[in-house]
Protein backbone atom coordinates (compact mmCIF):
# COMPACT_ATOMS: atom_id res chain seq x y z
CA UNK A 1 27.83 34.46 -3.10
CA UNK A 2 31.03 32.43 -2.05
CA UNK A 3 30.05 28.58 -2.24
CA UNK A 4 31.10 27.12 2.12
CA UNK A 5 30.50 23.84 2.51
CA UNK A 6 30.34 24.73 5.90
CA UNK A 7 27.84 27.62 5.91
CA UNK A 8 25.83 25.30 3.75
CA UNK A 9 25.55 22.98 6.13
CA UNK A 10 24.09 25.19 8.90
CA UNK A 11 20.85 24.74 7.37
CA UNK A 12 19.17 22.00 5.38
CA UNK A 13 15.07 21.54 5.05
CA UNK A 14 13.58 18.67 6.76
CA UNK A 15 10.16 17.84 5.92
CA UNK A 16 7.50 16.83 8.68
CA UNK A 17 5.02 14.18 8.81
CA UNK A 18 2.05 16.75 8.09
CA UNK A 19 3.83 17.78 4.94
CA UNK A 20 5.86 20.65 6.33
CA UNK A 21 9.53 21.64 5.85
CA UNK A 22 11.52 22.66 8.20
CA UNK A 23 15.00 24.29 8.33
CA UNK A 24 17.25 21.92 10.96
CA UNK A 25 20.46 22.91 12.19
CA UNK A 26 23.03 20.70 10.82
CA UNK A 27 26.40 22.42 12.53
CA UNK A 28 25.15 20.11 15.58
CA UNK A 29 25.74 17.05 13.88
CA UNK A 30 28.86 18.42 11.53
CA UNK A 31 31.22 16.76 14.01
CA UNK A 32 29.19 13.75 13.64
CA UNK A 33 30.08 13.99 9.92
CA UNK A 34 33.93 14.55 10.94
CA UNK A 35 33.66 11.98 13.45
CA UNK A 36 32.86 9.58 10.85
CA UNK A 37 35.73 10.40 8.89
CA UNK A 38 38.37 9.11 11.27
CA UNK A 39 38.57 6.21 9.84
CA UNK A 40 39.11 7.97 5.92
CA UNK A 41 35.94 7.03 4.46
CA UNK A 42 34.56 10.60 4.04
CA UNK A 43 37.17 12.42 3.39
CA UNK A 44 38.61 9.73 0.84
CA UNK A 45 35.07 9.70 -1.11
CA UNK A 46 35.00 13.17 -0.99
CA UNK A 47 39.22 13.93 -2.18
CA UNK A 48 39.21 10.34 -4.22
CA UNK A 49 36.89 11.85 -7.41
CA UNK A 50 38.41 13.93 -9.09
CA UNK A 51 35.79 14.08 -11.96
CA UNK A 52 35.37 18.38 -12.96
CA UNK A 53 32.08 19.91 -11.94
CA UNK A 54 29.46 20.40 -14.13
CA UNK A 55 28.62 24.08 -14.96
CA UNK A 56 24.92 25.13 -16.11
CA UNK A 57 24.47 27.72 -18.97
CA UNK A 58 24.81 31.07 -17.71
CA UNK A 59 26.65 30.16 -14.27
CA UNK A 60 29.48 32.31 -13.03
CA UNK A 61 32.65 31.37 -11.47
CA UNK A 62 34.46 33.64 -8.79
CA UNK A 63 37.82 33.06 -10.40
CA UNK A 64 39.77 34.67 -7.76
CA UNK A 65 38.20 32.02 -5.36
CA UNK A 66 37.65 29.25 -7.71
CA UNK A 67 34.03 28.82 -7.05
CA UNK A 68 30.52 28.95 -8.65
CA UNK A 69 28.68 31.62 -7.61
CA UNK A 70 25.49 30.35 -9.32
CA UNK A 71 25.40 27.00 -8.07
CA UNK A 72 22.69 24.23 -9.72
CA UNK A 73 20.48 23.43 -6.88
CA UNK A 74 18.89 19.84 -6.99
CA UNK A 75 16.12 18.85 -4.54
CA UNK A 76 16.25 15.50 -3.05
CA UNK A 77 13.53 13.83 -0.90
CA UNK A 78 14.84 10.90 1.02
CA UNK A 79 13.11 8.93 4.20
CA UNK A 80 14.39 9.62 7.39
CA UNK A 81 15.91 5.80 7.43
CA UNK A 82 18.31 6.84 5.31
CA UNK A 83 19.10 10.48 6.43
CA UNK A 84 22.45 9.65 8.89
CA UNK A 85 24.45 8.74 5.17
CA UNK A 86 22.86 10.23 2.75
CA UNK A 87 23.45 12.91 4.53
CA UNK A 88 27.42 12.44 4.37
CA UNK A 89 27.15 11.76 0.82
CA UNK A 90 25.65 14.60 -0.22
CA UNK A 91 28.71 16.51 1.90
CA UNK A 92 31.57 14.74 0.27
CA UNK A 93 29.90 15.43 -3.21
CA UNK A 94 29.62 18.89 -2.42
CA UNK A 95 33.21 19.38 -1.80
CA UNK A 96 34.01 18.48 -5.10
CA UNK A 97 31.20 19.29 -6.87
CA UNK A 98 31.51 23.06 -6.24
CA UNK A 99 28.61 23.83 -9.34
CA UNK A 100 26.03 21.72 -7.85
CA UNK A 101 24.17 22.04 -4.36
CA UNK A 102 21.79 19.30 -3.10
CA UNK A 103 18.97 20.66 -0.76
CA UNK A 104 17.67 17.16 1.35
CA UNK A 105 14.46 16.91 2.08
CA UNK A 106 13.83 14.38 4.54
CA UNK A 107 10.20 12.43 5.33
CA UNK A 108 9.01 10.76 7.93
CA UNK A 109 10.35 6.37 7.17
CA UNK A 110 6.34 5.50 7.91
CA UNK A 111 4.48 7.72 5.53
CA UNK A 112 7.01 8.07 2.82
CA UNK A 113 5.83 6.13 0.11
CA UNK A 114 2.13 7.07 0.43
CA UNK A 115 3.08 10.76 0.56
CA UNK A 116 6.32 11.19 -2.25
CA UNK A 117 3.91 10.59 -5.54
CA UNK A 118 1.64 13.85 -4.20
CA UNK A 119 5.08 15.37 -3.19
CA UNK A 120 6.23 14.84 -7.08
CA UNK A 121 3.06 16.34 -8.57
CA UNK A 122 2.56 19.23 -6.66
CA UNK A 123 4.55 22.27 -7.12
CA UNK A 124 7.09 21.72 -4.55
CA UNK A 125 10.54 21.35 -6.09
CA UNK A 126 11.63 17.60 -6.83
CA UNK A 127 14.73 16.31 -8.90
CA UNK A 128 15.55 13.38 -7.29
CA UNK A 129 14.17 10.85 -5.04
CA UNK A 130 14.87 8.12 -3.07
CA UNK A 131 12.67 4.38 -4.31
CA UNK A 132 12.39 2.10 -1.78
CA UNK A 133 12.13 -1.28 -4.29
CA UNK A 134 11.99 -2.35 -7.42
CA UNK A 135 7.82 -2.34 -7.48
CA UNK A 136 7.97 1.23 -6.46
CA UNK A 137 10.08 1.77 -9.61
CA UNK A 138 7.22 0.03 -11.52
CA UNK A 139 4.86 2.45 -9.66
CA UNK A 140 6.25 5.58 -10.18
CA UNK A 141 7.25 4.71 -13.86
CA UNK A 142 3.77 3.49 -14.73
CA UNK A 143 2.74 7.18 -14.01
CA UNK A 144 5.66 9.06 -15.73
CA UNK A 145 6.95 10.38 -12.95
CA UNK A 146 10.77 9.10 -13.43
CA UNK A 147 13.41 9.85 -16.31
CA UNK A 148 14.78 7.12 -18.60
CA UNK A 149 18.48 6.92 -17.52
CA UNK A 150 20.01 4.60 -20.39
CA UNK A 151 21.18 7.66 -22.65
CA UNK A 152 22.99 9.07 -19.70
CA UNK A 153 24.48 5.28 -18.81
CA UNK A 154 25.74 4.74 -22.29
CA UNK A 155 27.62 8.25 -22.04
CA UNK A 156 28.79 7.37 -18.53
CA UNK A 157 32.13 5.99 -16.81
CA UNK A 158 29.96 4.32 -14.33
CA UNK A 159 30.51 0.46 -13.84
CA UNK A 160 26.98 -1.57 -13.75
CA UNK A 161 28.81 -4.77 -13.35
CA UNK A 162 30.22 -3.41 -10.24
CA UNK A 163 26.08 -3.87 -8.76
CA UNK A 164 26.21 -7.89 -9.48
CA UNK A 165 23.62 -9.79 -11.08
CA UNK A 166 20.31 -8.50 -9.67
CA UNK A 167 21.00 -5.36 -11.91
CA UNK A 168 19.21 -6.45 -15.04
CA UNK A 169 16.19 -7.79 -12.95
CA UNK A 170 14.54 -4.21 -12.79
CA UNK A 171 14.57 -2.92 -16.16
CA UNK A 172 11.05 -2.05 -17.20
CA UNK A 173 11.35 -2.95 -21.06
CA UNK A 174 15.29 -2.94 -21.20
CA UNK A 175 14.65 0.53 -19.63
CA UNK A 176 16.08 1.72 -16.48
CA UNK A 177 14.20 4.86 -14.47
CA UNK A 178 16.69 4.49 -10.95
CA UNK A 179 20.29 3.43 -10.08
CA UNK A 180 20.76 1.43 -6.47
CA UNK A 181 21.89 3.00 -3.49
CA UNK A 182 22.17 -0.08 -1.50
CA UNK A 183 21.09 -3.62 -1.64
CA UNK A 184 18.49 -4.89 1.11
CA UNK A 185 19.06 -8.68 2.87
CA UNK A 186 17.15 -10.24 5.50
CA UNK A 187 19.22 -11.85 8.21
CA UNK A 188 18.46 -12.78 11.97
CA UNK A 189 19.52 -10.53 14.88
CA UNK A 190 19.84 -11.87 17.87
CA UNK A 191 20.59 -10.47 21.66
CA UNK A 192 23.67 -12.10 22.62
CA UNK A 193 22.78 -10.75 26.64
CA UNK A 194 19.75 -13.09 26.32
CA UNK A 195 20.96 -16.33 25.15
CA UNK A 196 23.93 -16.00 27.71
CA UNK A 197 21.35 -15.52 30.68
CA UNK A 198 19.17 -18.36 29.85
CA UNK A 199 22.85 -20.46 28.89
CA UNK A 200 21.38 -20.91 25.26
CA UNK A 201 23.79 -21.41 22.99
CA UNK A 202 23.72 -18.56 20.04
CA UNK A 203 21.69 -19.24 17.15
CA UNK A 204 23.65 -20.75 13.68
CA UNK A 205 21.80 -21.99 10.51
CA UNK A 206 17.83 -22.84 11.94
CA UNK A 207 14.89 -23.94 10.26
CA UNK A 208 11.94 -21.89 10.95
CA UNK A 209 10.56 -24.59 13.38
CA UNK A 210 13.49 -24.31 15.52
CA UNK A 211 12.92 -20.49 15.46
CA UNK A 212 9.64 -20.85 16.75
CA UNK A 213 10.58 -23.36 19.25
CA UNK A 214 13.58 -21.23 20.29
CA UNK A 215 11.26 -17.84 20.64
CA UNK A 216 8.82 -19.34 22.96
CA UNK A 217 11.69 -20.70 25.09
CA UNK A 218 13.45 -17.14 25.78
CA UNK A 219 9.90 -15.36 26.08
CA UNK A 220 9.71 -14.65 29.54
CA UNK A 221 5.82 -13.73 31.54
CA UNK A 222 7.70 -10.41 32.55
CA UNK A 223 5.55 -7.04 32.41
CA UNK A 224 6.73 -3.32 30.99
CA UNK A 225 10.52 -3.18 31.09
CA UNK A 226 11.27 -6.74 32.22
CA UNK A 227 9.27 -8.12 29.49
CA UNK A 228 11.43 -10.55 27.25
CA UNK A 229 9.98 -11.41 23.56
CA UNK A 230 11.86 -14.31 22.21
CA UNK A 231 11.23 -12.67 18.76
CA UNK A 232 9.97 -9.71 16.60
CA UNK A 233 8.17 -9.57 13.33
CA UNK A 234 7.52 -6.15 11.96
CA UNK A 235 4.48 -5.45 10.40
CA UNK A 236 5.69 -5.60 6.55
CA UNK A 237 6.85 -8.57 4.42
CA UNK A 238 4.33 -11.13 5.20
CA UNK A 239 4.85 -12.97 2.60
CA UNK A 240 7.87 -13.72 2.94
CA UNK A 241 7.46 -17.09 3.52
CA UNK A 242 6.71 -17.31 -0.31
CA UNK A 243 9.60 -15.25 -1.57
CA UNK A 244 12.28 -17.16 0.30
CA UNK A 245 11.32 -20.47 -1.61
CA UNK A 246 10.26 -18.10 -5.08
CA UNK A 247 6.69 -18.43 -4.81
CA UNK A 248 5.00 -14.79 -5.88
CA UNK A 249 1.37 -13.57 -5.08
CA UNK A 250 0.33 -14.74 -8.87
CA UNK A 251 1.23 -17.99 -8.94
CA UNK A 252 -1.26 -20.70 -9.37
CA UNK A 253 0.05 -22.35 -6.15
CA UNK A 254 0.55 -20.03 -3.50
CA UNK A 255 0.74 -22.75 -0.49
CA UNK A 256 3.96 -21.30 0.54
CA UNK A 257 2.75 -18.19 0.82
CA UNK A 258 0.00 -18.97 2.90
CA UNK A 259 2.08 -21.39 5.22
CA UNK A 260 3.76 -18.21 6.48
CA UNK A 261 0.37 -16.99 7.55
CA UNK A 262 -0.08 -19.71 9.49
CA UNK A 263 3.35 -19.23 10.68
CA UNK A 264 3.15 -15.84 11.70
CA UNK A 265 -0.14 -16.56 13.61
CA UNK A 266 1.89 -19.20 15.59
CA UNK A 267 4.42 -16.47 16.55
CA UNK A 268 1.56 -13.57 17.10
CA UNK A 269 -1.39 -15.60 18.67
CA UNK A 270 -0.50 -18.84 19.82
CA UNK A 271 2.92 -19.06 21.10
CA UNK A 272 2.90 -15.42 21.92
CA UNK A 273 6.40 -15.46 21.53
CA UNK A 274 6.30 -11.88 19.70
CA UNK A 275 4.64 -8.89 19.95
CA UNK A 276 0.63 -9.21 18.61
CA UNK A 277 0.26 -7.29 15.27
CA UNK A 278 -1.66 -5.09 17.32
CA UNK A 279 1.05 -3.73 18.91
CA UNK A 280 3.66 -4.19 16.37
CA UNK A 281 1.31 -1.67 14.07
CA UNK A 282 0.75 0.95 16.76
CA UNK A 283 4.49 1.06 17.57
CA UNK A 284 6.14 0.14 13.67
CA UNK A 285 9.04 2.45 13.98
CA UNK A 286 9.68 1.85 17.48
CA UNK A 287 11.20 -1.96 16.51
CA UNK A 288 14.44 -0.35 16.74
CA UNK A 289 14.22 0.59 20.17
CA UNK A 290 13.13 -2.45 21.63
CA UNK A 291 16.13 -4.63 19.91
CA UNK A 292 18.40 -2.40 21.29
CA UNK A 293 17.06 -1.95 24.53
CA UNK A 294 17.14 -5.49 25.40
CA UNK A 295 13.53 -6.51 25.36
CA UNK A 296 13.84 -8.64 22.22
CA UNK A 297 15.91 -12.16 21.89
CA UNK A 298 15.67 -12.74 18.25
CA UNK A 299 14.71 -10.30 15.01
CA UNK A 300 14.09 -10.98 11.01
CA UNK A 301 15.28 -7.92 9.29
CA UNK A 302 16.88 -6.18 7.36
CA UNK A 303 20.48 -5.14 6.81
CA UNK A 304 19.74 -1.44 7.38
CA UNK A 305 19.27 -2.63 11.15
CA UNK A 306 23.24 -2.86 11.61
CA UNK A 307 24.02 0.04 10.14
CA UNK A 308 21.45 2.17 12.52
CA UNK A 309 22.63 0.36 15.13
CA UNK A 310 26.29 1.54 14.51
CA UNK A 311 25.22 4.68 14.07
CA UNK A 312 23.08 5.14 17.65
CA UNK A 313 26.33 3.55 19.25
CA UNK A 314 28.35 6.57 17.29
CA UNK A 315 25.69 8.90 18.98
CA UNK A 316 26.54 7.62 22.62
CA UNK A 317 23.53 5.34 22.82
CA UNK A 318 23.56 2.39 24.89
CA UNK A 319 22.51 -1.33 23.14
CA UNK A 320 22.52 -4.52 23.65
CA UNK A 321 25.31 -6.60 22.92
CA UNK A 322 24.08 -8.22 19.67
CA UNK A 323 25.15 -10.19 16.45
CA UNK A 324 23.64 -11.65 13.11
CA UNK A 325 23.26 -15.22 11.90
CA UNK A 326 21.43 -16.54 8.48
CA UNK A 327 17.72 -16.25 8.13
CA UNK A 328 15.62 -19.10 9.58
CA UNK A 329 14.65 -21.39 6.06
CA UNK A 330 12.08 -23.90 5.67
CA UNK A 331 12.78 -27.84 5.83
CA UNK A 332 14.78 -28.99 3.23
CA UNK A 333 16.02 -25.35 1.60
CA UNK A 334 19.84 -24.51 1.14
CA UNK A 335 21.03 -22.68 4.19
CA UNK A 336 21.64 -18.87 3.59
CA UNK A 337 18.04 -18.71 1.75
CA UNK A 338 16.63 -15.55 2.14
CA UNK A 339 15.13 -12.45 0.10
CA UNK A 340 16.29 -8.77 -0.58
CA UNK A 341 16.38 -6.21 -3.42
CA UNK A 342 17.51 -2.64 -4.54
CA UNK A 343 16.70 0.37 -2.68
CA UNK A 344 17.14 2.78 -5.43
CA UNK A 345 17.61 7.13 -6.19
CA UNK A 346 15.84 8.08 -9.19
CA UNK A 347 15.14 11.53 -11.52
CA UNK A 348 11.65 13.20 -11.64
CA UNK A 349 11.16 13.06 -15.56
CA UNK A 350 10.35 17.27 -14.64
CA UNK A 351 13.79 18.11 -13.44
CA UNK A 352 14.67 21.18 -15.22
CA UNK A 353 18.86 19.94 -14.59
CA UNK A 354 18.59 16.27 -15.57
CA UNK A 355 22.51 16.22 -16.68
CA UNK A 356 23.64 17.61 -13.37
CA UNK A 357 21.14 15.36 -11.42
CA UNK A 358 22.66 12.02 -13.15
CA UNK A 359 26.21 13.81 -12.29
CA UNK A 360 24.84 13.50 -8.56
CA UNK A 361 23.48 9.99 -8.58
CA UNK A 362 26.06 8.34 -10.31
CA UNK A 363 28.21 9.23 -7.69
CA UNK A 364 25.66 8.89 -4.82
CA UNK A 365 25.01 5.42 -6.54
CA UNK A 366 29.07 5.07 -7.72
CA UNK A 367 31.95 4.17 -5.61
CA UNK A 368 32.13 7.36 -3.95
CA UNK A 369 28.69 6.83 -2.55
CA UNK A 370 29.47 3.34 -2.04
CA UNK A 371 32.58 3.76 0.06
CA UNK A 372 30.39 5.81 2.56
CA UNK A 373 27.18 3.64 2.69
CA UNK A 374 29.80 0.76 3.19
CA UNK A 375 31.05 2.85 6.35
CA UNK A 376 27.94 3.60 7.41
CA UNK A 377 27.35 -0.09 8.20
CA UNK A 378 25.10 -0.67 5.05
CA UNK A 379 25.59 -2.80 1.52
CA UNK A 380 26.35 -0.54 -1.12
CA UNK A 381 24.73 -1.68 -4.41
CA UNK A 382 27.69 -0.52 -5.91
CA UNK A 383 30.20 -3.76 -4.31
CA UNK A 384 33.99 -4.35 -5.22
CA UNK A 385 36.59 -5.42 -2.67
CA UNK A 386 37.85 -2.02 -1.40
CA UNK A 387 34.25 -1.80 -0.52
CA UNK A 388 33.46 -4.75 0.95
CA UNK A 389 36.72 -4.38 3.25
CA UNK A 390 35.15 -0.95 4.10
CA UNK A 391 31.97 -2.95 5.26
CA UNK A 392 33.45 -5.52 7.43
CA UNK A 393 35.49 -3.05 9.32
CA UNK A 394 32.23 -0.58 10.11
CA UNK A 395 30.63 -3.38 11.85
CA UNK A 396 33.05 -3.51 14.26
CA UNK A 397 34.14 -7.71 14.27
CA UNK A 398 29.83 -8.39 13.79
CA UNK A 399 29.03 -12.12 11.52
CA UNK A 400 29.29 -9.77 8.31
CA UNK A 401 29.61 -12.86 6.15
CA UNK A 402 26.40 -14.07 6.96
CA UNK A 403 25.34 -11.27 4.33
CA UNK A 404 27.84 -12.23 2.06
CA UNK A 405 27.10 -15.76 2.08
CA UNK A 406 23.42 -15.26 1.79
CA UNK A 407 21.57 -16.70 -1.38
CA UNK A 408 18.92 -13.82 -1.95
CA UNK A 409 15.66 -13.76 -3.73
CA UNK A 410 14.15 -10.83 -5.55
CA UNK A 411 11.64 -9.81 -2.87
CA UNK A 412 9.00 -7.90 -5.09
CA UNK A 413 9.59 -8.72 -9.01
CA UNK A 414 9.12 -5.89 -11.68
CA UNK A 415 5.26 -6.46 -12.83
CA UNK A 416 3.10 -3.99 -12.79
CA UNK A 417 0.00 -5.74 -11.38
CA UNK A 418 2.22 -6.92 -8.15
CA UNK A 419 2.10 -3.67 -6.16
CA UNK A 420 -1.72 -4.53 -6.08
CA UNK A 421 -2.04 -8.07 -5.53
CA UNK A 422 0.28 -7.17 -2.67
CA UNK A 423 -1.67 -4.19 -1.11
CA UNK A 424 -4.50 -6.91 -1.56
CA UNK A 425 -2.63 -9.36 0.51
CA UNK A 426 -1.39 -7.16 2.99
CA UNK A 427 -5.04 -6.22 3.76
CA UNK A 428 -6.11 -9.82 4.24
CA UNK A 429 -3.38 -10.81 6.23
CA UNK A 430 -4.18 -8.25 8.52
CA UNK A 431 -7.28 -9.22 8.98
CA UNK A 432 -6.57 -12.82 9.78
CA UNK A 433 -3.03 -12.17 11.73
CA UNK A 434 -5.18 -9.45 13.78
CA UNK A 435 -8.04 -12.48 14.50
CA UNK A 436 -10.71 -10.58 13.05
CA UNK A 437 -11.20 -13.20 10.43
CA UNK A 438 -10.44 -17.28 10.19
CA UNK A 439 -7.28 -18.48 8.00
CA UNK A 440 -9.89 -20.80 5.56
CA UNK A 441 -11.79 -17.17 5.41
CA UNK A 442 -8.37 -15.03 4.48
CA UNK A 443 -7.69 -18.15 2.04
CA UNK A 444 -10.93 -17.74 0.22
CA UNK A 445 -11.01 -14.23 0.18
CA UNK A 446 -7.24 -13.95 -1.39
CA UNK A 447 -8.09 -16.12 -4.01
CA UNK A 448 -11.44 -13.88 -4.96
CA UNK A 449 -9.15 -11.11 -4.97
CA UNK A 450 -6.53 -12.73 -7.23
CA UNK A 451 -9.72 -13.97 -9.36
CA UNK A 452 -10.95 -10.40 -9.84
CA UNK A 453 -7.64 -8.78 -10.56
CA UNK A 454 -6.31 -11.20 -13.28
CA UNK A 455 -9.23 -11.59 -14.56
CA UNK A 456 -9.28 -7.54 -16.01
């Protein structure tokens, strides 16, 4: 069988949100993929590494045609979040990687990380995966699910200084199990059709009380389409107010922590400047949607937000005019404070081609990878100049150096107990930011919690 990019490409498997897969047809979007290449970045990542394929034991080469008829075929489950340039990457590599195919398997962004740890010990194939965070690392790892990767960094060309000096931060006993695709950083968005309607001037550097002020201002008493929120807080991260002044879920004093419950509960219940949890849960991966279609003033998140942005404009879809300025920070913090971390690709320690596999990621997680998560309108955790150029030009003239000037905190440190303190928080503040309990209630029954679980 003749190795065709192309013909590849007419079919990949998707997998469904009841645990299906699917086959897709991906010549629709191939001119997407071309599309994107106007500008060099695909074709450049693709031509640019020149490194020789790797060729398993007993694979044959068509040497009239100068390609592997035998191909290694790696399996690699991603969320659908990341799909529009992963799915590029895995193209370039292909082109020049003629011994190894990658078969995506793409999950639904809500039910990924509940679902990927069954998807890894059943019998469905798995050699790589995407890990959203360094405390999934610790959660995967903890249940030898990932391969060590340090013999395979010693032996390779790959640049770790080139990911900046979060990089050591994740190592699980000076050992590594995942390499980072991107880096995350929280930032405001803002709707620049809003401000200029209500002759607000457009948000700079704010403390979080003049965020709160500012939301209820723009929140209008419209109904359905008209309705204006002057912000949006998605149903994850609510402790954030903690991690932005580095104060984690086991620390004797967690008044920081708890001051952005009360916060939150100003923005859900009392101001009703933003959404109610109740509706933010029943409609999490719609928070997209609403940004863009103009019915929110002012949103904390993430960087992945401009780069599927940029990529719904590339599709023809119409959004508001918007732009980024530095996350809101507490009174008397340095400006620019805000939290992020890794989003990673690891190796299932079962993967029967763990030498071709690392071939894959250290390119998906190298500067080929990096030049096209860059276009894409995402940070690359892989960063040097080139790339950063690359960057600023995707988002098209947007306040890029509000990312670059942003002092970030490790959002979820490397301990193993944190993944359940956290689930244990997340509960709690639920149950409070949802009024079905009192703060002093969600206080005392935290701090039970964190009683119970350190005292094992």
């Amino acid at each position: 069988m003749q190795f065709s990019v192309f013909a590849y490409l007419q079919y990949r498997k998707k997998t469904t949100k009841e645990g299906k897969t699917e086959n897709i047809d991906m010549k629709k979007t191939w001119g997407q993929y071309i599309a994107a290449a106007g500008a060099g970045i695909f074709l450049a990542a693709a031509a640019g590494y020149q490194k020789l394929p790797v060729r398993a034991a007993g694979e044959e080469t068509d040497s009239s045609a100068g390609t592997v008829q035998n191909p290694v075929v790696l399996n690699y489950w991603i969320w659908d979040d990341e799909e529009y340039y992963i799915s590029k990457i895995v193209d370039a590599f292909e082109m020049t990687h003629p011994g190894i195919e990658i078969e995506l398997h793409i999950m639904e962004n809500y039910i990924y990380d509940d679902k990927i740890k069954d998807v890894v010990k059943s019998e469905e194939p798995v050699d790589l995966l995407g890990i959203r965070g360094v405390t999934k690392i610790v959660d995967y790892q903890e249940e030898g699910l990932l391969l060590e990767l340090n013999d395979y960094l010693a032996r390779s060309p790959l640049d770790t200084t080139a990911y900046g000096n979060m990089f050591g931060t994740y190592a699980i006993d000076d050992w590594y199990y995942g390499l980072p695709t991107r880096c995350t950083c929280w930032v405001l968005y803002y709707n620049k059709e809003i401000f200029d309607a209500e002759g607000v001037a457009y948000p700079g550097q704010m403390t979080w009380e003049e965020y709160a002020r500012l939301a209820k201002q723009l929140t209008n008493n419209g109904t359905g389409d008209d309705k204006i929120w002057g912000g949006y807080f998605a149903d994850w991260c609510y402790q954030f107010a903690g991690v932005q002044r580095k104060n984690y879920l086991y620390d004797d004093d967690i008044s920081d922590t708890l001051e952005g419950l009360q916060l939150l509960n100003r923005f859900y219940n009392v101001d009703k400047s933003h959404p109610p949890l109740s509706a933010v849960m029943e409609t999490s991966d719609e928070y997209l949607q609403f940004f863009e279609d103009g019915n929110v003033a002012m949103m904390p998140q993430g960087e992945w937000v401009a780069g599927l942005i940029m990529e719904d404009v590339r599709n023809g879809r119409k959004t508001a005019d918007w732009d980024i300025a530095p996350m809101p920070v507490f009174e008397g913090q340095d400006p620019y404070s805000t939290w992020g971390q890794y989003q990673f690709a690891g190796i299932t320690s079962e993967c029967e081609h763990p030498q071709e596999a690392f071939e894959f990621l250290s390119w998906l997680c190298g500067e080929g990878g990096a030049q096209i998560i860059a276009g894409s309108g995402n940070i690359s955790g892989y960063m040097d100049d080139e790339i950063r150029e690359i960057y600023r030009d995707s988002l098209q003239g947007k306040n890029v150096d509000v990312f670059f000037k942003s002092q970030r905190v490790l959002e979820s440190p490397p301990r193993p107990e944190y993944n359940e303190i956290l689930a244990e928080f997340t509960d709690i503040a639920e149950e409070y930011l949802l009024q079905n309990i009192t703060f002093e209630e969600a206080r005392a029954k935290l701090e039970a919690k964190r009683q119970e679980l350190y005292a094992r």
